[in-house]
N, C-alpha and C. Protein backbone atom coordinates (compact mmCIF):
# COMPACT_ATOMS: atom_id res chain seq x y z
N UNK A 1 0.85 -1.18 0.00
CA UNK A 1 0.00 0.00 0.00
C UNK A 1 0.89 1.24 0.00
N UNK A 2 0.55 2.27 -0.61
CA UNK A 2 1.16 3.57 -0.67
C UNK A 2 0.44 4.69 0.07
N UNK A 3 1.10 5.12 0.46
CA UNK A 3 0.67 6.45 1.01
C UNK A 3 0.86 8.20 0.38
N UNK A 4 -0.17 9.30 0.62
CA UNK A 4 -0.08 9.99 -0.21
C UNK A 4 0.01 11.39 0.37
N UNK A 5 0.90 12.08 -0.09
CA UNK A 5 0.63 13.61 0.55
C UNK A 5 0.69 14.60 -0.66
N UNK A 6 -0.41 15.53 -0.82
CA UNK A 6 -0.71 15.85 -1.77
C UNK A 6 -0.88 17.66 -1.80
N UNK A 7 -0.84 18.44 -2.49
CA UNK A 7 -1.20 19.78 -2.87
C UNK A 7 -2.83 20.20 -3.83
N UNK A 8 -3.54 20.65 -3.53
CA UNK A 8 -4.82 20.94 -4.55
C UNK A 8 -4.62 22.06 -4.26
N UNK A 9 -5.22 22.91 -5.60
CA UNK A 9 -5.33 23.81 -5.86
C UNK A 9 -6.62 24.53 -6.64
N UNK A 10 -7.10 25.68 -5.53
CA UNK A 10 -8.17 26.16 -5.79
C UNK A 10 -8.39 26.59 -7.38
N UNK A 11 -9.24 26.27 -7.82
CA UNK A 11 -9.45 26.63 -9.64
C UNK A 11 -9.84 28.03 -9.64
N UNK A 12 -10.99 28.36 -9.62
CA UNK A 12 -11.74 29.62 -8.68
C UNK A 12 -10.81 30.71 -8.50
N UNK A 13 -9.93 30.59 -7.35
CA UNK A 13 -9.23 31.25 -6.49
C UNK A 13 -8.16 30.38 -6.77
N UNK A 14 -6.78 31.00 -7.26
CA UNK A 14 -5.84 29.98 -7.56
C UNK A 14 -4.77 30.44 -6.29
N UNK A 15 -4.81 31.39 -5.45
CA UNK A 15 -3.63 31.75 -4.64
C UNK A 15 -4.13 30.30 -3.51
N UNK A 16 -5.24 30.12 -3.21
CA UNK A 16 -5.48 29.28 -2.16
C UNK A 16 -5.19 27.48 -2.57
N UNK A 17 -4.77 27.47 -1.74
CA UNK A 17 -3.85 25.77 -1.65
C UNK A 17 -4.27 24.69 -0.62
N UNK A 18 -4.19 23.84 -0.26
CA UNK A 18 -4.87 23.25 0.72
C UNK A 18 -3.91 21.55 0.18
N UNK A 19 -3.39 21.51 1.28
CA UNK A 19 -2.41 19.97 1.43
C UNK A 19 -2.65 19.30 2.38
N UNK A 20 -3.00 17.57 2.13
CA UNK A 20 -3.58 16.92 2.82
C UNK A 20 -2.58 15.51 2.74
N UNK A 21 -2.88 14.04 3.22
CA UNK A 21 -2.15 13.09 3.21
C UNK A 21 -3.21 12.04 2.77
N UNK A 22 -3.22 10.76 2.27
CA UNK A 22 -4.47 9.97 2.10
C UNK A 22 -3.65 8.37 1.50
N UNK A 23 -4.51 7.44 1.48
CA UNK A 23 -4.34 6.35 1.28
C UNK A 23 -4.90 5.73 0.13
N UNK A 24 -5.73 6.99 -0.93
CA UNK A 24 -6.20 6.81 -1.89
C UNK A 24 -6.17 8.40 -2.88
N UNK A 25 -5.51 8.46 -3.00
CA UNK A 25 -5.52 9.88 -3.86
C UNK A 25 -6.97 10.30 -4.60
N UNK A 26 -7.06 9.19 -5.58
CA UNK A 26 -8.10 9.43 -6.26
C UNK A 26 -9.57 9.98 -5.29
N UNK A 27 -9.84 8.93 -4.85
CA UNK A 27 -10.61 9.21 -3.85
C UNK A 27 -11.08 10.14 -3.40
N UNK A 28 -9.79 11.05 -2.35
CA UNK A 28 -9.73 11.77 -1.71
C UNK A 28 -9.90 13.03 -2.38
N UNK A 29 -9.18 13.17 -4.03
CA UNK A 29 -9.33 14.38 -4.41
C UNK A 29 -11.06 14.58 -4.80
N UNK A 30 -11.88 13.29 -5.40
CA UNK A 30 -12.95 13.64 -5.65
C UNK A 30 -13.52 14.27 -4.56
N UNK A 31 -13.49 13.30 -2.80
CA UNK A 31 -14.31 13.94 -2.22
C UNK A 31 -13.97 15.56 -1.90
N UNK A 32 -13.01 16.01 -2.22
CA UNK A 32 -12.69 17.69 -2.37
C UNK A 32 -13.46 18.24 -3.01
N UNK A 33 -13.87 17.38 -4.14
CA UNK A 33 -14.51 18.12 -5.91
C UNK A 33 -15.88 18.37 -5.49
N UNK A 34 -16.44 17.29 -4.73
CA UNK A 34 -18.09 17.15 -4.23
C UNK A 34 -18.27 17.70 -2.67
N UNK A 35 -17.43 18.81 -2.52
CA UNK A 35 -17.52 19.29 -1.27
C UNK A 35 -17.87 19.05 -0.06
N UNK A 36 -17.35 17.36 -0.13
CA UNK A 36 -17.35 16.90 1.40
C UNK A 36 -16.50 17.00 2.11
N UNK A 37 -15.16 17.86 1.93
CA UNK A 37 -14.14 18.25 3.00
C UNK A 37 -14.36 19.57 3.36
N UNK A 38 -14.79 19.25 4.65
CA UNK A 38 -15.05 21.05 5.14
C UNK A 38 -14.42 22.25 4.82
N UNK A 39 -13.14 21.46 5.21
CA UNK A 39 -12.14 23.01 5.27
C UNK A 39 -11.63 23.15 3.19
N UNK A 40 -11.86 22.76 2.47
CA UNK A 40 -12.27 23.08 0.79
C UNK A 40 -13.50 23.65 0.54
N UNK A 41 -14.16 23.09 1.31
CA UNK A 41 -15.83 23.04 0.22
C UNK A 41 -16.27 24.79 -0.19
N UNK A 42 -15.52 25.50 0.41
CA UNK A 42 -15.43 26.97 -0.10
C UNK A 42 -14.46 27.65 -1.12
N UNK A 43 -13.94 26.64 -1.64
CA UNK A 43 -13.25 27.26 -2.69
C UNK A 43 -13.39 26.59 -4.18
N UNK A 44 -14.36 25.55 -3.94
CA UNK A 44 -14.44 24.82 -5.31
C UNK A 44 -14.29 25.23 -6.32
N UNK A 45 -14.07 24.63 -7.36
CA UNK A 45 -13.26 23.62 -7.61
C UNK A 45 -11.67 23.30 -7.56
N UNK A 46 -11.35 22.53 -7.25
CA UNK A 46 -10.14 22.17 -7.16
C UNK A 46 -9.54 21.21 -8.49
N UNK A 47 -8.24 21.82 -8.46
CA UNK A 47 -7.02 20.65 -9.28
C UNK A 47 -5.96 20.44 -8.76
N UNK A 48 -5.07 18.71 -8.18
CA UNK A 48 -4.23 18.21 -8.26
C UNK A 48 -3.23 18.98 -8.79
N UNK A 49 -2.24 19.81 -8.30
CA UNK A 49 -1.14 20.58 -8.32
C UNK A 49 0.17 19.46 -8.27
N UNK A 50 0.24 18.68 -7.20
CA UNK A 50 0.96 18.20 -6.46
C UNK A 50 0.87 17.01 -6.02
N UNK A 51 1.87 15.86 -5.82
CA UNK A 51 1.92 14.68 -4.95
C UNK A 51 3.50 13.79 -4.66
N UNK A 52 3.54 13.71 -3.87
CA UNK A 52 4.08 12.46 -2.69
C UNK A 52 4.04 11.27 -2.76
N UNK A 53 4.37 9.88 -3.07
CA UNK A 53 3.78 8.57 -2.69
C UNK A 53 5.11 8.58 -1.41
N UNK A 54 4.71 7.50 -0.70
CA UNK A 54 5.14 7.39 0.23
C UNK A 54 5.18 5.37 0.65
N UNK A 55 5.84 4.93 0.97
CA UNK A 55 5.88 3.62 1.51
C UNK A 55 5.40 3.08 3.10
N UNK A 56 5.51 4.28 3.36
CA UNK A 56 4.93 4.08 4.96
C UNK A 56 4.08 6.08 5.28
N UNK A 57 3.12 5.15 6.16
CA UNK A 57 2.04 6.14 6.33
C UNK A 57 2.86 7.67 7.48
N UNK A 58 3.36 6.77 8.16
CA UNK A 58 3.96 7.72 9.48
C UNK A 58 5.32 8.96 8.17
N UNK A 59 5.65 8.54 7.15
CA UNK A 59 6.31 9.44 6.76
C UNK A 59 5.41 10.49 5.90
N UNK A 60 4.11 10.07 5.30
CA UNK A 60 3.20 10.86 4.41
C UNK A 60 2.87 12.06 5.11
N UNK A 61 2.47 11.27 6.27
CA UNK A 61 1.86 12.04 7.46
C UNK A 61 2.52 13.51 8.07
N UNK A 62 3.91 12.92 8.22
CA UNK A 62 4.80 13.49 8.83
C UNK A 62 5.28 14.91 7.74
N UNK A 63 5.40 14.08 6.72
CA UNK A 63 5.34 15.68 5.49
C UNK A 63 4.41 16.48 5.61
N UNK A 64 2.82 16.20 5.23
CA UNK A 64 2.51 16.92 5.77
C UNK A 64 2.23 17.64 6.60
N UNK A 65 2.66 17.27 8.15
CA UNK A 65 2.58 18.30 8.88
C UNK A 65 3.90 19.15 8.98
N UNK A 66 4.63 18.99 8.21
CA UNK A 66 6.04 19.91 8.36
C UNK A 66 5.80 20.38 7.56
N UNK A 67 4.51 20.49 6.32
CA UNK A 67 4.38 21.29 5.24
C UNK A 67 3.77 22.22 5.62
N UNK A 68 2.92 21.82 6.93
CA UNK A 68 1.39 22.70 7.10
C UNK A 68 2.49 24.10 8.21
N UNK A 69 3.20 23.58 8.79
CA UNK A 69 4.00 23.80 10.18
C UNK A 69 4.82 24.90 9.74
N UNK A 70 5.84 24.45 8.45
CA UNK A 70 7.18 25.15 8.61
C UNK A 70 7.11 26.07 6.81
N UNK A 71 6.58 27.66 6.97
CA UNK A 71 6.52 28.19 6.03
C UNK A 71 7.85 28.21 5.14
N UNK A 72 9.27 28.66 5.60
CA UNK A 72 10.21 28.27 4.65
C UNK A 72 9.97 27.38 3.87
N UNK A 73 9.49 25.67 4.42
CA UNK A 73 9.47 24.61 3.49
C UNK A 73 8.67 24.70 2.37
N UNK A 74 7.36 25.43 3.17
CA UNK A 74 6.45 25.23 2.06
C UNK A 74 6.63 26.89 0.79
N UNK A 75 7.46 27.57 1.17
CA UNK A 75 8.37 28.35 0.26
C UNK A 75 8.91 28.11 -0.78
N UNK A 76 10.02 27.27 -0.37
CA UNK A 76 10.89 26.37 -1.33
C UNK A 76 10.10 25.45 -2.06
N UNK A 77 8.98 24.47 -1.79
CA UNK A 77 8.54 23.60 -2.27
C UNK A 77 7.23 24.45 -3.51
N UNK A 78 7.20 25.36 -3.00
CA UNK A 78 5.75 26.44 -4.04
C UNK A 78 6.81 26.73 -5.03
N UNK A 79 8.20 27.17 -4.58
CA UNK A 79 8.80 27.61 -5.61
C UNK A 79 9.35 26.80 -7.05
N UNK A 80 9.65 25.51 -6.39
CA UNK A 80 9.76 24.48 -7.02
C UNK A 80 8.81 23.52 -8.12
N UNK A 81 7.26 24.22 -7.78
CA UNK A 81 6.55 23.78 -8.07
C UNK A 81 5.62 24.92 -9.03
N UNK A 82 6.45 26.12 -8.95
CA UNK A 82 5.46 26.94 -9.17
C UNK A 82 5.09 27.33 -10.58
N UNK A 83 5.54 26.27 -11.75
CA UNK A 83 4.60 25.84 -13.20
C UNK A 83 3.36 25.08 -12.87
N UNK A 84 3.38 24.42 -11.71
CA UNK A 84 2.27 23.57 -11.45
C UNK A 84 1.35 24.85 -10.54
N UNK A 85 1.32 25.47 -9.81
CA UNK A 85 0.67 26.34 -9.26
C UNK A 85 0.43 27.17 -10.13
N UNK A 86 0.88 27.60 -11.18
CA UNK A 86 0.38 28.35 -12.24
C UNK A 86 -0.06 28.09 -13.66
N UNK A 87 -0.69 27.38 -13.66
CA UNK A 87 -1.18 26.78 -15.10
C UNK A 87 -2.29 27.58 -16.16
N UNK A 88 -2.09 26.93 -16.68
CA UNK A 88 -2.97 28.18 -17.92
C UNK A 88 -4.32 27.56 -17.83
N UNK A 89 -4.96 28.51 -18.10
CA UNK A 89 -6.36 29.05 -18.05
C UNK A 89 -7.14 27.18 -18.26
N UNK A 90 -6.37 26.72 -19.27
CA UNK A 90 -7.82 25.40 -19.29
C UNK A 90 -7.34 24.16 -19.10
N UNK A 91 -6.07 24.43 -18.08
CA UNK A 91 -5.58 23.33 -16.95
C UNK A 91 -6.31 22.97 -16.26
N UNK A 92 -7.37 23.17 -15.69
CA UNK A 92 -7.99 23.01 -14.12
C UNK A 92 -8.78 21.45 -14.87
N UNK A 93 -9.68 21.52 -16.22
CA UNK A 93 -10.99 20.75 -16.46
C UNK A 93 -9.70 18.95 -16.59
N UNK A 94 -8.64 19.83 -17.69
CA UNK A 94 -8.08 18.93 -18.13
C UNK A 94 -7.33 17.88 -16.62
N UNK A 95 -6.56 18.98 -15.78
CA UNK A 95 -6.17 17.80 -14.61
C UNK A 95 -6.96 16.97 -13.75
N UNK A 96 -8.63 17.68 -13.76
CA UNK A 96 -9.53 16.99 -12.70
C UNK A 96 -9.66 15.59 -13.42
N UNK A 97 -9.61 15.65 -14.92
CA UNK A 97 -9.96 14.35 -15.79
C UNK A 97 -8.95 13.25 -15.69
N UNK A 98 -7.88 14.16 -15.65
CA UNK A 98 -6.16 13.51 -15.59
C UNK A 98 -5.94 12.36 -14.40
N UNK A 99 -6.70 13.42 -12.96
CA UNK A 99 -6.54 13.13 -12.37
C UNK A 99 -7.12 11.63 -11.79
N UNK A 100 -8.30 11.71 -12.03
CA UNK A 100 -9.89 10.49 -12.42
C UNK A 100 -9.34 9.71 -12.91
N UNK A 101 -8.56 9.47 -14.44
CA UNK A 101 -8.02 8.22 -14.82
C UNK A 101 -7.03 7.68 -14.54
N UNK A 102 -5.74 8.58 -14.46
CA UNK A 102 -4.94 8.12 -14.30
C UNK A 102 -3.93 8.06 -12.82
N UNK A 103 -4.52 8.95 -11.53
CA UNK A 103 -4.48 8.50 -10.32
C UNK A 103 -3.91 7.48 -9.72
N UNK A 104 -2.97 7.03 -8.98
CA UNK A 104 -3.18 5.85 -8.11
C UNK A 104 -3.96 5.38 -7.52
N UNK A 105 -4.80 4.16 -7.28
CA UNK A 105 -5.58 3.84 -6.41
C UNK A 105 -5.43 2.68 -5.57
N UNK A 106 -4.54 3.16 -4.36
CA UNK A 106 -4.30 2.67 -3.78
C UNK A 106 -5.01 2.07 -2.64
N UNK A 107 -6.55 2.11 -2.53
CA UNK A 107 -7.61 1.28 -1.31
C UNK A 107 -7.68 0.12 -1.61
């Protein structure tokens, strides 16, 4: 089993970000899409920016909370990333689809 720590990114509102950890990516990003995660369901829609696999859960975990924790990191890591945080205009439909098929599904 793999483990996952991940980046979404508000479509809507693209400055807002929201990073989580999960055991099914796919999954997890839909229930973002259908606004059953509280702390999203106000910025819908979201796209898959970002991901992690991981071999053990205690390290997925552990990223993300040093992501959520330590702003330098998550500095360096936006910066690193920041073609994926900035995508053109008709990125968002194409990665939610991207994301649906070709995903890990790791449950």
């Amino acid at each position: 089993m793999m483990y996952y720590f991940y980046i979404i990114q508000s479509i809507k509102k693209p400055n807002e970000i929201y990073s989580g950890s999960t055991t099914d990516l796919k999954k997890r990003f839909e229930e973002h899409n259908r606004g059953e995660v509280i702390s999203t369901r106000r910025y819908l829609p979201w796209r898959l920016a970002y991901y992690e696999a991981y071999a053990s859960e205690k390290d997925a975990r552990e990223r993300e909370q040093k992501f959520k924790k330590h702003g330098k990191g998550n500095d360096e890591l936006k910066k690193r990333i920041k073609r994926s945080l900035n995508p053109s205009p008709f990125a968002g439909n194409y990665n939610l689809q991207k994301v649906r098929d070709q995903a890990p599904n790791c449950g």
